[in-house]
Protein backbone atom coordinates (compact mmCIF):
# COMPACT_ATOMS: atom_id res chain seq x y z
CA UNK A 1 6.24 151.74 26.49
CA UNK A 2 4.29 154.23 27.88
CA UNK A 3 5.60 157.48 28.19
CA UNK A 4 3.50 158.26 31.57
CA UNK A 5 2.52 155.40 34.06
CA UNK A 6 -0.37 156.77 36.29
CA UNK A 7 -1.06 154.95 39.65
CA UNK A 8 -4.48 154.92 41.73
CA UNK A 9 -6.02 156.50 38.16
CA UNK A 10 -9.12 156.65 39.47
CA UNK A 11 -11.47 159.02 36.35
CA UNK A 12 -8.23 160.09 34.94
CA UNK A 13 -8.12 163.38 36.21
CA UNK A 14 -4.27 163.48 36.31
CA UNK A 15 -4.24 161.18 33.15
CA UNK A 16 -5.95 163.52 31.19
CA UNK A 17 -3.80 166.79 31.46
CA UNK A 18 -0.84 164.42 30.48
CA UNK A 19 -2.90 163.08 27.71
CA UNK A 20 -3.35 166.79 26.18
CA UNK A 21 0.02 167.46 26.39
CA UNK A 22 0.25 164.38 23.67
CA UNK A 23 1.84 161.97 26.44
CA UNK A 24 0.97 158.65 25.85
CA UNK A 25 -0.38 157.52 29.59
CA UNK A 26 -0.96 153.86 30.89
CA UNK A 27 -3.32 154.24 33.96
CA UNK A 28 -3.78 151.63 37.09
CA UNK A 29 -6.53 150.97 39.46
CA UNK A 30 -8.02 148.58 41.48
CA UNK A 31 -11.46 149.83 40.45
CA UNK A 32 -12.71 147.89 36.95
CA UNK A 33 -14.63 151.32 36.07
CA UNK A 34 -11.35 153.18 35.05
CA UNK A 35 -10.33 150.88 32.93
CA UNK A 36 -13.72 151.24 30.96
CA UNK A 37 -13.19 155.19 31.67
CA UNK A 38 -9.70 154.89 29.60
CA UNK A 39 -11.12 153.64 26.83
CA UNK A 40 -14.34 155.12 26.22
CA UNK A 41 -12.95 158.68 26.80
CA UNK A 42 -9.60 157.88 24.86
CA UNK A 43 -7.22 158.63 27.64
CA UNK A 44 -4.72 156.18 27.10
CA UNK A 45 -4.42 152.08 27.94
CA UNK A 46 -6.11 151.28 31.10
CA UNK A 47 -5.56 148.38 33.44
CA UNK A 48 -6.88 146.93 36.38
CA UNK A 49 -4.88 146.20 39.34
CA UNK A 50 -4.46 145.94 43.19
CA UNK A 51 -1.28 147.97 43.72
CA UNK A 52 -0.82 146.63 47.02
CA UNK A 53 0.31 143.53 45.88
CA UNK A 54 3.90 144.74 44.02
CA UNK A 55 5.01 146.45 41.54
CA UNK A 56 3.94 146.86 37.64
CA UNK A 57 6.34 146.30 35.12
CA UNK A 58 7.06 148.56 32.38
CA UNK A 59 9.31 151.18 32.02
CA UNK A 60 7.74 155.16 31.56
CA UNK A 61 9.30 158.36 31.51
CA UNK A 62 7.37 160.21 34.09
CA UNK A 63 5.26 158.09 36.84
CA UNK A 64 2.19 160.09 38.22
CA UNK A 65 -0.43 159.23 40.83
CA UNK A 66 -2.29 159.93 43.94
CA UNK A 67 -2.45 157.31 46.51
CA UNK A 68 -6.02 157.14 48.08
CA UNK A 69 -6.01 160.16 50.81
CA UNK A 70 -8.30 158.60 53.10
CA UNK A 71 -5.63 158.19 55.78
CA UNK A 72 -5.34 162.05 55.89
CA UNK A 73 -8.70 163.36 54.80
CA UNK A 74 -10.21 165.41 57.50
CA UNK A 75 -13.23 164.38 57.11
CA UNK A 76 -12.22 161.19 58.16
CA UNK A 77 -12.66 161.17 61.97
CA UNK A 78 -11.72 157.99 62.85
CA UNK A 79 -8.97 155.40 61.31
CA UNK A 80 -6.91 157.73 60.75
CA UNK A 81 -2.88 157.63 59.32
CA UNK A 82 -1.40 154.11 60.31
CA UNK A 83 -4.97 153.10 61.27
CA UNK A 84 -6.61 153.09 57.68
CA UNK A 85 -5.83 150.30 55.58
CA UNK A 86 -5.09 152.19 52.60
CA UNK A 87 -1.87 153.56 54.77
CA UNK A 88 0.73 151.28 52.90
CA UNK A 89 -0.88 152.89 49.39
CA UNK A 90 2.08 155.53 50.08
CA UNK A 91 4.48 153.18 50.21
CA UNK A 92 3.48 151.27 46.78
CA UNK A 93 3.28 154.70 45.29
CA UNK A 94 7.05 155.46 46.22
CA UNK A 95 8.39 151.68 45.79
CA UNK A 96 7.31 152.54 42.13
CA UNK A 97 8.81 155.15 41.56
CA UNK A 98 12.32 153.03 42.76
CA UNK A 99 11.12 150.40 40.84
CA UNK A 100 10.65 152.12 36.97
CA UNK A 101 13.74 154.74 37.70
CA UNK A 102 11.11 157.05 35.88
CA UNK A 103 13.17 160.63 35.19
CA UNK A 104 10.47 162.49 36.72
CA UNK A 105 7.29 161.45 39.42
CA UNK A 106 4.63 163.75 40.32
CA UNK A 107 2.42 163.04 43.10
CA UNK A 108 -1.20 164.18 44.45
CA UNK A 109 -2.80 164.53 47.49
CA UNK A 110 -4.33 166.45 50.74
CA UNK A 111 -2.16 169.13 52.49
CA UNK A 112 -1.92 166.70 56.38
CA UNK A 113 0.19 163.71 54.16
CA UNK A 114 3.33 166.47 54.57
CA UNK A 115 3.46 166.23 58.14
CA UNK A 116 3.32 162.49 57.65
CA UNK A 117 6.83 160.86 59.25
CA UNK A 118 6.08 158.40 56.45
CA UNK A 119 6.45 160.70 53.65
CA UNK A 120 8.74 162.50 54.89
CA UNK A 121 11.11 159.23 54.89
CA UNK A 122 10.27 158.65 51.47
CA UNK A 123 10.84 162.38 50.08
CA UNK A 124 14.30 162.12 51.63
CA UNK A 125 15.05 158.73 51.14
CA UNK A 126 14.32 159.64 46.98
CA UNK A 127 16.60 162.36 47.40
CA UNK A 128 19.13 160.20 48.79
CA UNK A 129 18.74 157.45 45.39
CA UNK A 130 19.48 160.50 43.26
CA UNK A 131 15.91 162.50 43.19
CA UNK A 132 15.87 166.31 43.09
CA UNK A 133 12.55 166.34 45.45
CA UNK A 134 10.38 168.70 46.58
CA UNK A 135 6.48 169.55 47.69
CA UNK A 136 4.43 172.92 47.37
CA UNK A 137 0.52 173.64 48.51
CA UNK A 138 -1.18 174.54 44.80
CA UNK A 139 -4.78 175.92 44.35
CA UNK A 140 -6.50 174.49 41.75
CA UNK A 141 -8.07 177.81 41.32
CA UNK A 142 -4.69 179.72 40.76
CA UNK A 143 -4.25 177.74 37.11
CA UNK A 144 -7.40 178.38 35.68
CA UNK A 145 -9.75 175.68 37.22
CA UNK A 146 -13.49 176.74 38.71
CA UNK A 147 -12.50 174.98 41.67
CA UNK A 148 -10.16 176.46 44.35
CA UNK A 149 -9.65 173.06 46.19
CA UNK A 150 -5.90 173.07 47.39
CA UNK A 151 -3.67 170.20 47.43
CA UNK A 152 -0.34 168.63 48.00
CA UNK A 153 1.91 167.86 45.08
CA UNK A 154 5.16 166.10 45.24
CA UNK A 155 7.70 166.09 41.87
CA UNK A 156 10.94 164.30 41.80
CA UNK A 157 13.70 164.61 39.17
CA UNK A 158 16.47 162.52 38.08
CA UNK A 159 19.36 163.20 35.35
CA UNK A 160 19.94 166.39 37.03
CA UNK A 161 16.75 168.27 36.52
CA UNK A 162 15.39 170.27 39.39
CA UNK A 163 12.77 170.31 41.29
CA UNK A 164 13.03 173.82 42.39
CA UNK A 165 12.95 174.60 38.92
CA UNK A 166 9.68 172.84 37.72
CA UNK A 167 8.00 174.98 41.13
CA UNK A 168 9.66 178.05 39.63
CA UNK A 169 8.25 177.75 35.90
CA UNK A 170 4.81 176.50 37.23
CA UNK A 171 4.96 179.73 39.33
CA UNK A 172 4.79 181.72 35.76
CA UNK A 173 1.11 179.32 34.79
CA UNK A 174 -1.25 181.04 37.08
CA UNK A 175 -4.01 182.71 35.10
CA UNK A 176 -7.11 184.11 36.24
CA UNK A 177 -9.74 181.16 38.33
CA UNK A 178 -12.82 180.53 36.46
CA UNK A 179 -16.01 180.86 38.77
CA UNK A 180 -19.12 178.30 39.15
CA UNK A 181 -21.22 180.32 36.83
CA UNK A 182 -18.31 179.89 34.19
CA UNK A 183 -18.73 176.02 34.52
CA UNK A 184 -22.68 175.22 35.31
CA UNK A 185 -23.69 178.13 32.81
CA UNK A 186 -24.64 176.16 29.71
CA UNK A 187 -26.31 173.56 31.95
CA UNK A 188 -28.99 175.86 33.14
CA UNK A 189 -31.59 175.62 30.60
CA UNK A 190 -30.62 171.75 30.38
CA UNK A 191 -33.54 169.54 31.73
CA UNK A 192 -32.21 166.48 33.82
CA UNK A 193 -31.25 163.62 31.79
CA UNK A 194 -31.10 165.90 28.56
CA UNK A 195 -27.34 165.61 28.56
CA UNK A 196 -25.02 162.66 29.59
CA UNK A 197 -24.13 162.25 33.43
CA UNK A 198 -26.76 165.76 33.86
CA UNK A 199 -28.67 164.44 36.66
CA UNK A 200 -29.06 164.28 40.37
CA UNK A 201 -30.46 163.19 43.34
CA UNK A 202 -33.79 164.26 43.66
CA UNK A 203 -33.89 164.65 47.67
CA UNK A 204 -36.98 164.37 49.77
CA UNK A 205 -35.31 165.97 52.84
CA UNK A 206 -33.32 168.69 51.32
CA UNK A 207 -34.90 171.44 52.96
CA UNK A 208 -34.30 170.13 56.77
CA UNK A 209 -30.60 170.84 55.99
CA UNK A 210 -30.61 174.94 55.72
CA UNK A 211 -29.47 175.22 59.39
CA UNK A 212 -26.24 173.82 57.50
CA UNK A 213 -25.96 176.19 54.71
CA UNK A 214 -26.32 179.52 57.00
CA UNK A 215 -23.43 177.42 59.10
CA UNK A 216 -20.96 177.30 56.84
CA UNK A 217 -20.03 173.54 57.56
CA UNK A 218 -17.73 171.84 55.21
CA UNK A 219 -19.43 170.35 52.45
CA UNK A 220 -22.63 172.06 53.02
CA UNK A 221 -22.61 174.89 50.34
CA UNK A 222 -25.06 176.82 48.23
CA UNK A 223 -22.20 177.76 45.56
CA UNK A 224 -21.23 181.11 44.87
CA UNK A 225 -21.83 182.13 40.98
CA UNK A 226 -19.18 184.53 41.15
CA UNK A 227 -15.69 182.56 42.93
CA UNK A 228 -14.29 178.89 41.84
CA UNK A 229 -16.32 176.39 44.09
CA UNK A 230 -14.71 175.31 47.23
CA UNK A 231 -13.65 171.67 48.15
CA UNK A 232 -16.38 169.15 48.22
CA UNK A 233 -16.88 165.56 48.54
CA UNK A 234 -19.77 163.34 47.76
CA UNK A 235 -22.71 165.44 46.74
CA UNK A 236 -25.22 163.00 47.80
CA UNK A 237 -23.60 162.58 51.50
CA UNK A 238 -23.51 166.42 51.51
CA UNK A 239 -25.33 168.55 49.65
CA UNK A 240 -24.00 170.80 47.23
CA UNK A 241 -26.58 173.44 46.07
CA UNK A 242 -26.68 174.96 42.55
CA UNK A 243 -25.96 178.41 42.86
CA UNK A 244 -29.47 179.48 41.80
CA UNK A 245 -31.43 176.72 44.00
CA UNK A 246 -34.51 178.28 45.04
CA UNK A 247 -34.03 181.76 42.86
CA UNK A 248 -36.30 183.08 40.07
CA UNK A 249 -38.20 179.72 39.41
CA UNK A 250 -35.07 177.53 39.81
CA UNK A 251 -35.63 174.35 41.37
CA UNK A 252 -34.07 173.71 45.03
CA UNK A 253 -31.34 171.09 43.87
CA UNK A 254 -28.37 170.13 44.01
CA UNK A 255 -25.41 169.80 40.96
CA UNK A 256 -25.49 167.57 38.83
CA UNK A 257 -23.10 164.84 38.17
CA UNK A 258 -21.83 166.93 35.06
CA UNK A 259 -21.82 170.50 36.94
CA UNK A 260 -19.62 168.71 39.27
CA UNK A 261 -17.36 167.05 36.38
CA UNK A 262 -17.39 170.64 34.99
CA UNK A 263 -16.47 172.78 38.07
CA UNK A 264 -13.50 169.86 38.56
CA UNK A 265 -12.48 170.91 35.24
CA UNK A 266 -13.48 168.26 32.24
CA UNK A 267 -14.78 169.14 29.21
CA UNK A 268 -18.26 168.52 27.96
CA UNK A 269 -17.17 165.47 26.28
CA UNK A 270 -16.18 163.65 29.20
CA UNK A 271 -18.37 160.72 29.75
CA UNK A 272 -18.66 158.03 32.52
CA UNK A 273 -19.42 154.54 31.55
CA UNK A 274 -23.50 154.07 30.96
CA UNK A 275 -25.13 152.39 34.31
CA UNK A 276 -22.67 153.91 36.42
CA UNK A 277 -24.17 154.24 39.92
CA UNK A 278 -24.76 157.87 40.58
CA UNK A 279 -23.00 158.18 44.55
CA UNK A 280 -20.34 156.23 42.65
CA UNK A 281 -19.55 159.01 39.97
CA UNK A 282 -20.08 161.72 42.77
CA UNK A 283 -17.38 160.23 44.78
CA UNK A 284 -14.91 159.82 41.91
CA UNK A 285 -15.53 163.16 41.14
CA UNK A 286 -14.60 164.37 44.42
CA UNK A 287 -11.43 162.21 44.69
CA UNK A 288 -10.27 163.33 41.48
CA UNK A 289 -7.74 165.93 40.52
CA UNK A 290 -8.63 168.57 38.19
CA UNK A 291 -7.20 168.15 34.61
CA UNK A 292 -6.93 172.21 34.30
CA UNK A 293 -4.48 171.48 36.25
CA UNK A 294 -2.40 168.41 35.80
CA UNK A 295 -2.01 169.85 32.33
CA UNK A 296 -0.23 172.84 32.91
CA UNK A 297 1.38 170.27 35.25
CA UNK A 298 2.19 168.30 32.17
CA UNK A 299 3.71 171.12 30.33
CA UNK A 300 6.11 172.18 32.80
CA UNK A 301 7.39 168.48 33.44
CA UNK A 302 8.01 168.60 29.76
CA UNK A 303 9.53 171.88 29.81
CA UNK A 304 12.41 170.72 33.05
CA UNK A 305 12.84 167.33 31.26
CA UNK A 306 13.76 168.47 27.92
């Protein structure tokens, strides 16, 4: 028995912070690649499995996860909500949670799921099977991590534990952000390919792009060495400059695959599997959640529960 049962796993961000907090986590996704992710980085027992197709057995203490958030991204501009086929996701997330009777959940995702009618059924219907439920907007940022990417989270409680409480006691975690600098700094003098998952696209065309970076559109950044990075997705769909592209020497570029593990918040030792497409580790990376966080996350669950 696993003490934490992590759905839609992805790279283990959530995983991870449970993982530090000496949880023993079992993690499920479709994708083969977390499974291999699990093992080599020593999360915890990875599996592989559609979660559209029912429920996984076991029983766990705490059940974590964030369904895909494609349905409600904003940058997606065109199946959108009941449109997407990764809508039911939400519902396999939730039927789990009746499933394992877990005394705690804690969901992730983007901040349009709340005004979802569909979530909004399932919070209440949770509360109604005996949950103490509850939802808050979090910056990553606030607890610590370089990135200030906000999010939805979702906790439920059983055995009469409250979820007002665990909002109240992760109130007292906040802590100073880290910036960019903070998390691409010992990277600077690293040539590409000198250090696992340190490389990037090297992009013909960058330079027809700058109308975007004056603009301000989303996803078109040069970072800021100073503040936590904002929210961004794929860095080879849009490109995310290094902070010193262009400046003293530097080259014009964009961050690497371990910048962006770095400014998500994993440590150095963090390591995808080898032959790992590169778009592929740039979009895990940006559907991930940061582990900076999930662990303080982690502790506070801990701290209601017991």
């Amino acid at each position: 028995m696993a003490d934490v049962i992590d759905l839609f796993a992805g790279m283990g961000g959530i995983a991870i912070g449970f993982a530090r907090e000496n949880f023993s986590v079992k993690g499920y996704d479709i994708n083969p690649l977390s499974k291999k992710i699990f093992r080599i980085n020593r999360i915890g027992e990875g599996c592989v499995r559609d979660l559209s197709k029912g429920c996984v057995s076991g029983t766990a203490e705490i059940v974590t996860g964030g369904p895909p958030c494609r349905p409600w991204s904003c940058v997606n501009l065109t199946r959108r909500r009941c449109d997407h086929p990764d809508y039911g996701l939400l519902d396999s997330f939730f039927e789990h949670v009746l499933e394992i009777k877990p005394a705690a959940f804690l969901m992730e995702n983007v901040l349009p799921l709340k005004s979802d009618s569909k979530f909004i059924m399932w919070i209440e219907r949770l509360r109604e099977s005996g949950f103490s439920t509850g939802y808050r907007t979090i910056r990553y940022s606030d607890f610590g991590a370089p990135t200030s990417r906000r999010r939805l989270i979702a906790v439920g409680f059983a055995d009469g534990c409250s979820a007002e409480e665990f909002f109240l006691r992760l109130e007292e975690h906040r802590t100073r952000p880290k910036t960019v600098m903070d998390a691409v700094q010992q990277f600077i003098r690293v040539k590409r390919g000198n250090f696992p998952d340190h490389e990037w696209p090297e992009l013909r065309t960058i330079e027809k792009y700058e109308q975007y970076y004056r603009t301000g559109k989303y996803g078109w950044y040069r970072l800021d060495p100073g503040r936590p990075a904002p929210s961004f997705g794929n860095v080879m769909k849009t490109y995310i400059l290094h902070p010193l592209a262009k400046m003293n020497g530097f080259p014009l570029r964009v961050i690497s695959v371990r910048e962006a593990m770095s400014i998500m918040g994993f440590d150095v030792s963090f390591r995808f599997p080898e032959r790992t497409g590169m778009s592929v580790r740039y979009q895990m990376i940006a559907d991930t959640v940061s582990p900076v966080f999930s662990q303080v996350c982690a502790g506070v669950m801990r701290e209601v529960l017991r």
